[in-house]
PDB file of N, CA and C in Angstrom:
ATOM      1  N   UNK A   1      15.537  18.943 -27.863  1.00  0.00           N
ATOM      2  CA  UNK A   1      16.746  19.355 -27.221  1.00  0.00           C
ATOM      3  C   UNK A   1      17.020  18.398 -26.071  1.00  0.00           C
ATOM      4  N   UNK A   2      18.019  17.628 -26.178  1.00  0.00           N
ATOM      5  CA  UNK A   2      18.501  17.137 -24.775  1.00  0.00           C
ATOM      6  C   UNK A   2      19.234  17.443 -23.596  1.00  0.00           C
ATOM      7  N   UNK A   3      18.403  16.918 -22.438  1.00  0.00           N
ATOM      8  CA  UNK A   3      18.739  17.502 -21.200  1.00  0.00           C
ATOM      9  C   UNK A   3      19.739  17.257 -20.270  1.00  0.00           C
ATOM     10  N   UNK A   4      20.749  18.171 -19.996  1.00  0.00           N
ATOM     11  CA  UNK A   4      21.933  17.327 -19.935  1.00  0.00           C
ATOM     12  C   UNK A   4      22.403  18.146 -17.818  1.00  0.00           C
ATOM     13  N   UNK A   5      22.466  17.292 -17.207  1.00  0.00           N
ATOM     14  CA  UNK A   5      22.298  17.786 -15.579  1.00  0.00           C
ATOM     15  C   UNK A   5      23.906  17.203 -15.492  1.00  0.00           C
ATOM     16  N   UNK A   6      24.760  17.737 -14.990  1.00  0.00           N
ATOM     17  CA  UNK A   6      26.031  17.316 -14.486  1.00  0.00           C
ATOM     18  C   UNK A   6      26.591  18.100 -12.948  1.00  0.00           C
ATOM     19  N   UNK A   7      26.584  17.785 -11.902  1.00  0.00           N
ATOM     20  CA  UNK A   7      26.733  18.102 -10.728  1.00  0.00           C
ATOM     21  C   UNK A   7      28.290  17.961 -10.550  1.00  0.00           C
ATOM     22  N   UNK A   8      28.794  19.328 -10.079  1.00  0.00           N
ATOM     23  CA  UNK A   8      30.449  19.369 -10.529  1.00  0.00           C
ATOM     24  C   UNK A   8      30.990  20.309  -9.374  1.00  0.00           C
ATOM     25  N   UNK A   9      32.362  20.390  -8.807  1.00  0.00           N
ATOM     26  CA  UNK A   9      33.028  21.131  -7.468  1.00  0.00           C
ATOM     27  C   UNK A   9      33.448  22.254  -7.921  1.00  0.00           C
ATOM     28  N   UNK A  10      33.573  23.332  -7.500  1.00  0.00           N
ATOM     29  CA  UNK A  10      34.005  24.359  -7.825  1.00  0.00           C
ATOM     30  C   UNK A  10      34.934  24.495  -7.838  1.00  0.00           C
ATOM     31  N   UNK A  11      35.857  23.206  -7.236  1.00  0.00           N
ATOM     32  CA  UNK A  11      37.366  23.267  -7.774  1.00  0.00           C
ATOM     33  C   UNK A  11      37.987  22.732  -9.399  1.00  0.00           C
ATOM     34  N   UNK A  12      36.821  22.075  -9.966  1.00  0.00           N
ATOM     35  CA  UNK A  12      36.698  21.634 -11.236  1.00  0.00           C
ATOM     36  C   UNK A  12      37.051  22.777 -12.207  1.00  0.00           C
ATOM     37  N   UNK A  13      38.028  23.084 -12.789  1.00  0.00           N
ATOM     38  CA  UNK A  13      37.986  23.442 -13.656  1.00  0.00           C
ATOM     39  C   UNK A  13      37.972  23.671 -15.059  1.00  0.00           C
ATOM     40  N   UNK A  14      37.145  22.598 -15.335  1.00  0.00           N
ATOM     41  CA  UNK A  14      36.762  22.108 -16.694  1.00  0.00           C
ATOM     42  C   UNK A  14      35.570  22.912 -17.496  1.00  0.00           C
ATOM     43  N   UNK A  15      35.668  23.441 -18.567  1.00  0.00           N
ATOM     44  CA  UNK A  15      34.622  24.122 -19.082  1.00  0.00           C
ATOM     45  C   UNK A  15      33.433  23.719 -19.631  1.00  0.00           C
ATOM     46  N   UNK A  16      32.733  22.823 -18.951  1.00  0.00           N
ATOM     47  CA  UNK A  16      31.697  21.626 -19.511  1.00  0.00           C
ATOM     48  C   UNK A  16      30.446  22.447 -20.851  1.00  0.00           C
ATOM     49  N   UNK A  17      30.402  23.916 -20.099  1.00  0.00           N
ATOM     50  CA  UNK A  17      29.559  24.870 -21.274  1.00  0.00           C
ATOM     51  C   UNK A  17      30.452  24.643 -22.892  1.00  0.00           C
ATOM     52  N   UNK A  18      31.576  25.107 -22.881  1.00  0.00           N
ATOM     53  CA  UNK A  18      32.010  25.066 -23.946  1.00  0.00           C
ATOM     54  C   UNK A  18      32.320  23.968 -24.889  1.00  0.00           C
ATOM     55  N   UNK A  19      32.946  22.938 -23.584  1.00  0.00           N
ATOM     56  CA  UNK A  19      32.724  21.728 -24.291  1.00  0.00           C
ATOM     57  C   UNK A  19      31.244  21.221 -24.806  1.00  0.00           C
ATOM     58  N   UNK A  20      30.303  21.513 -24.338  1.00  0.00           N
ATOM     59  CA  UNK A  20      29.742  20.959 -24.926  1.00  0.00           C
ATOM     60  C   UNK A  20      29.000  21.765 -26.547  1.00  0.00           C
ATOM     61  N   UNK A  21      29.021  23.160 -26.397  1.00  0.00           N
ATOM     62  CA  UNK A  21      28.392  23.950 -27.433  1.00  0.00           C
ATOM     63  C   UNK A  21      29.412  23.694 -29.145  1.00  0.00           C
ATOM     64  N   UNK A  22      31.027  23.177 -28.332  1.00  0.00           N
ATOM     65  CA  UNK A  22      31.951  22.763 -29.833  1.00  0.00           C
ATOM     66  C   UNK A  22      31.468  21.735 -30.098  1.00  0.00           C
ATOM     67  N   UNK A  23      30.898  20.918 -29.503  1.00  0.00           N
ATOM     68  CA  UNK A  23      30.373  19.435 -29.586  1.00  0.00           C
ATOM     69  C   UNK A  23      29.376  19.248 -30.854  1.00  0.00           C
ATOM     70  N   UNK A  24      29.154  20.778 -30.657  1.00  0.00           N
ATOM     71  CA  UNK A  24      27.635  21.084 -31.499  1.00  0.00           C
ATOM     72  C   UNK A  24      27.769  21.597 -32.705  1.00  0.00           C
ATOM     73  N   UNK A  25      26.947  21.303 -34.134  1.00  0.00           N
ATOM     74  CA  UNK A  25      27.354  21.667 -35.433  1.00  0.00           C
ATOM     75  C   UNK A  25      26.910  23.189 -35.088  1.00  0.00           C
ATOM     76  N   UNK A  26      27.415  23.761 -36.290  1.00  0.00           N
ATOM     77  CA  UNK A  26      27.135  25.301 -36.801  1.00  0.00           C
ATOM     78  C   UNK A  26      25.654  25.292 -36.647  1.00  0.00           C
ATOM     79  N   UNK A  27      25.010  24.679 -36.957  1.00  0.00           N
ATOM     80  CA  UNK A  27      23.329  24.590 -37.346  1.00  0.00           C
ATOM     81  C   UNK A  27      22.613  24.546 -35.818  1.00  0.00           C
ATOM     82  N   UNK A  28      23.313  23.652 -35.254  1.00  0.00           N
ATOM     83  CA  UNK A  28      22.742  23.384 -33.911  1.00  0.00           C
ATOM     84  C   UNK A  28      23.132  24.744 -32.914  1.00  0.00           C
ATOM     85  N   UNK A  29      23.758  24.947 -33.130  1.00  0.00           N
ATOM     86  CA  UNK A  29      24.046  26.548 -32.221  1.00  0.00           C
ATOM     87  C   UNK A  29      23.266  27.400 -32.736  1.00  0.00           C
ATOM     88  N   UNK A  30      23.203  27.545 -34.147  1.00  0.00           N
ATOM     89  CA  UNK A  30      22.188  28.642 -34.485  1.00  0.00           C
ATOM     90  C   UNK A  30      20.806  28.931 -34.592  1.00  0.00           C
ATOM     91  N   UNK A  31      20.498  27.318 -34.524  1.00  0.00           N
ATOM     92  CA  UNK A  31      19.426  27.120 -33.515  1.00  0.00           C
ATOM     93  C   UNK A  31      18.941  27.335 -32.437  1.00  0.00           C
ATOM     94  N   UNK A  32      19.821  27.026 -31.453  1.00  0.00           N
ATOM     95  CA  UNK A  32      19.713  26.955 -30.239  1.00  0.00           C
ATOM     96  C   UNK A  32      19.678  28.537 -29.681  1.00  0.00           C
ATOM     97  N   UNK A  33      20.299  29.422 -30.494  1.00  0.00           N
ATOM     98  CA  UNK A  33      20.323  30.784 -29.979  1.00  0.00           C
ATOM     99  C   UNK A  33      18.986  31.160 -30.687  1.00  0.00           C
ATOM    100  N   UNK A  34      18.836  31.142 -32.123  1.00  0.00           N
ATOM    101  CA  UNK A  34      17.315  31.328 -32.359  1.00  0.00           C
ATOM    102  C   UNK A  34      16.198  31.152 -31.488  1.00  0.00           C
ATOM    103  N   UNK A  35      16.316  29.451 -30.856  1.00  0.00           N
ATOM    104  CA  UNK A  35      14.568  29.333 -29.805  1.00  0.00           C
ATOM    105  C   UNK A  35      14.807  30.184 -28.512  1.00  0.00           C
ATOM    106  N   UNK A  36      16.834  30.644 -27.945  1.00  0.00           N
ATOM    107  CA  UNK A  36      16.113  31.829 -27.208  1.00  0.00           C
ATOM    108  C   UNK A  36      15.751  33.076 -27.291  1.00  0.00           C
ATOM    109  N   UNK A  37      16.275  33.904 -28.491  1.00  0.00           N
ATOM    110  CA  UNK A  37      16.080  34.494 -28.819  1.00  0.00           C
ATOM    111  C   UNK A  37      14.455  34.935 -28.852  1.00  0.00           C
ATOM    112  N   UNK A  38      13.559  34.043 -29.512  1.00  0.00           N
ATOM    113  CA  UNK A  38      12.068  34.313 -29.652  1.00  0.00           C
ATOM    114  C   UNK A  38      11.589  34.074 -28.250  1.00  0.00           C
ATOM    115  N   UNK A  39      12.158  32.927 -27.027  1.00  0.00           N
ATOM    116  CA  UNK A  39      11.673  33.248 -25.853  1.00  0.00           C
ATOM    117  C   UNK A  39      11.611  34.317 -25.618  1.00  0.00           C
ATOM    118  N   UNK A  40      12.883  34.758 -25.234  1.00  0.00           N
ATOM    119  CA  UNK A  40      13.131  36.175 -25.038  1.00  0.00           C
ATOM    120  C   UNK A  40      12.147  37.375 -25.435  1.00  0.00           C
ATOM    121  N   UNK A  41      11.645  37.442 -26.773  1.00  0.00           N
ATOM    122  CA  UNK A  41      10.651  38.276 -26.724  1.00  0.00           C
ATOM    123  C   UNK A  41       9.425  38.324 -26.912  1.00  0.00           C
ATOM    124  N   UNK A  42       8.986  36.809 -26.336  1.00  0.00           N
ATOM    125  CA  UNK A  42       7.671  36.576 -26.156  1.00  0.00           C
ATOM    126  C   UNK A  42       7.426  36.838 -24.426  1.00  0.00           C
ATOM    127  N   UNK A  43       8.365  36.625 -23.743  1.00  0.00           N
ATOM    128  CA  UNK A  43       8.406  37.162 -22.358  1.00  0.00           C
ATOM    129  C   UNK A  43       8.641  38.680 -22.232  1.00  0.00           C
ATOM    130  N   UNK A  44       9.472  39.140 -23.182  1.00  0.00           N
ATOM    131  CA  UNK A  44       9.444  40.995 -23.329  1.00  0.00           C
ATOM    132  C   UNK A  44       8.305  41.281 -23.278  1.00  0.00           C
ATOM    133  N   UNK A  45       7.723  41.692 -24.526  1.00  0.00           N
ATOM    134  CA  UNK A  45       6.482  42.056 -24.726  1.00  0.00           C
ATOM    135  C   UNK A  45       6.181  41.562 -26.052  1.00  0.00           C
ATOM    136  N   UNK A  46       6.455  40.996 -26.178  1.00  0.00           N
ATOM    137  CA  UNK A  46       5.717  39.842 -27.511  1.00  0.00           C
ATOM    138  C   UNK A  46       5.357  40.159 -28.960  1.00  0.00           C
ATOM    139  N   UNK A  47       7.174  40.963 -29.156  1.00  0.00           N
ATOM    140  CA  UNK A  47       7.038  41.508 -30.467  1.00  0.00           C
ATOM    141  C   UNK A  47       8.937  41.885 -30.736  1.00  0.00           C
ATOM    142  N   UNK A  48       9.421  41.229 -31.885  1.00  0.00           N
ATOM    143  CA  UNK A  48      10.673  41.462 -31.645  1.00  0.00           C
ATOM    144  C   UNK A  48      11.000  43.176 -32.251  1.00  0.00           C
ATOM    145  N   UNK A  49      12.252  43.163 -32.020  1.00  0.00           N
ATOM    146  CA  UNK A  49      12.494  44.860 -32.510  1.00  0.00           C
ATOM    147  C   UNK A  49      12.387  45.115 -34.152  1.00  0.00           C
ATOM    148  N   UNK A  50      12.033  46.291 -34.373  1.00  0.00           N
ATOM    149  CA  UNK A  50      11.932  46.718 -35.085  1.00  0.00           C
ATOM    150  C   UNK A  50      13.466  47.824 -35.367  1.00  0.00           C
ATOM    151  N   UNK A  51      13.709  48.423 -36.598  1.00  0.00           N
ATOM    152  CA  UNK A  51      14.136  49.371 -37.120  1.00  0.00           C
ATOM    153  C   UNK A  51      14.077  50.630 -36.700  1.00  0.00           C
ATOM    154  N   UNK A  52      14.890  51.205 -36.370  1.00  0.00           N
ATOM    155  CA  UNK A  52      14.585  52.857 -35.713  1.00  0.00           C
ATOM    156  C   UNK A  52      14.325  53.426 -37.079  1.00  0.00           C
ATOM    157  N   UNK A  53      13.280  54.221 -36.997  1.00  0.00           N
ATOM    158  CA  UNK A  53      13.844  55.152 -38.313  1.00  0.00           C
ATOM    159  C   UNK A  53      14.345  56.357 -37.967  1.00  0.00           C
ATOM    160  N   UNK A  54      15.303  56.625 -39.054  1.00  0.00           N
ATOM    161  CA  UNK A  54      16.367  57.923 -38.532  1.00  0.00           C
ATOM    162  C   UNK A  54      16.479  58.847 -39.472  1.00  0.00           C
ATOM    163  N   UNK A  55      15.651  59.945 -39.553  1.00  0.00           N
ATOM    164  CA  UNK A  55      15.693  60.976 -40.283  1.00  0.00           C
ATOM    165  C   UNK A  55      16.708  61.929 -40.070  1.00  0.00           C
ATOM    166  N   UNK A  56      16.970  63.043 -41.381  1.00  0.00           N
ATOM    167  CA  UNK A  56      18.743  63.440 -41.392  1.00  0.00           C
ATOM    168  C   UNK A  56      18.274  64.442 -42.223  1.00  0.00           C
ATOM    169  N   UNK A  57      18.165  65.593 -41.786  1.00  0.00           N
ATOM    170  CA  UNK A  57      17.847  67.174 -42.748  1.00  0.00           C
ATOM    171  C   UNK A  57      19.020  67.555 -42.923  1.00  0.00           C
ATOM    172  N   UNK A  58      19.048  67.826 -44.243  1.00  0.00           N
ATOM    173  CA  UNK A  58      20.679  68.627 -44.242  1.00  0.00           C
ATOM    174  C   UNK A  58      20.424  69.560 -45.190  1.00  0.00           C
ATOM    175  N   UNK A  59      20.977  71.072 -44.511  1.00  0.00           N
ATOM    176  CA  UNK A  59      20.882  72.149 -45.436  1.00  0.00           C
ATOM    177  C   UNK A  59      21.744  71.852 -46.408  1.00  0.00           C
ATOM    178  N   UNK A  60      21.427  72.481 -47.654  1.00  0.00           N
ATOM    179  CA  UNK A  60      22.580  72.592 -48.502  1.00  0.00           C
ATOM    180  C   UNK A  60      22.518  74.025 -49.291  1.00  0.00           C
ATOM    181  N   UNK A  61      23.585  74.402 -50.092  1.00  0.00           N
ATOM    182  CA  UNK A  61      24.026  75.791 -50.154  1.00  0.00           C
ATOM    183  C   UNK A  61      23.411  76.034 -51.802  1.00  0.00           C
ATOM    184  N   UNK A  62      22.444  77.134 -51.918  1.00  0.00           N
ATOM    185  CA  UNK A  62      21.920  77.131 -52.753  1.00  0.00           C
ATOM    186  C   UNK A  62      23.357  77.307 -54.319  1.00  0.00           C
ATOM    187  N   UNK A  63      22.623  76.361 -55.570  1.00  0.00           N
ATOM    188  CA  UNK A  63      23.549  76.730 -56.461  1.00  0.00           C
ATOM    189  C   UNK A  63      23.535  77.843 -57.406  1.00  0.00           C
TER     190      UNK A  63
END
């Protein structure tokens, strides 16, 4: 991944984030959200989510 530092005024209003993420193929974004993604839950607790399971009783009317 390259490291990209740009020092800019807060009167700038140029969107340098966006420009640069269109810059980027489909692949490369979905990448890039993937390696944080697994940061993310190796700093959680070091296990990604799981599935709730959701149980559902339903009477029904005898036939």
């Amino acid at each position: 991944m390259e490291k990209v530092f740009r020092k800019i005024s807060l009167k700038d209003k140029r969107n340098y984030d966006l420009e640069y993420w269109l810059s980027k193929t489909a692949e490369e974004r979905i990448a890039a959200i993937e390696f944080l993604r697994q940061q993310f839950y190796e700093v959680k607790d070091g296990s990604p989510p799981r599935f709730q399971r959701v149980v559902r009783v339903i009477k029904r009317e005898p036939r």
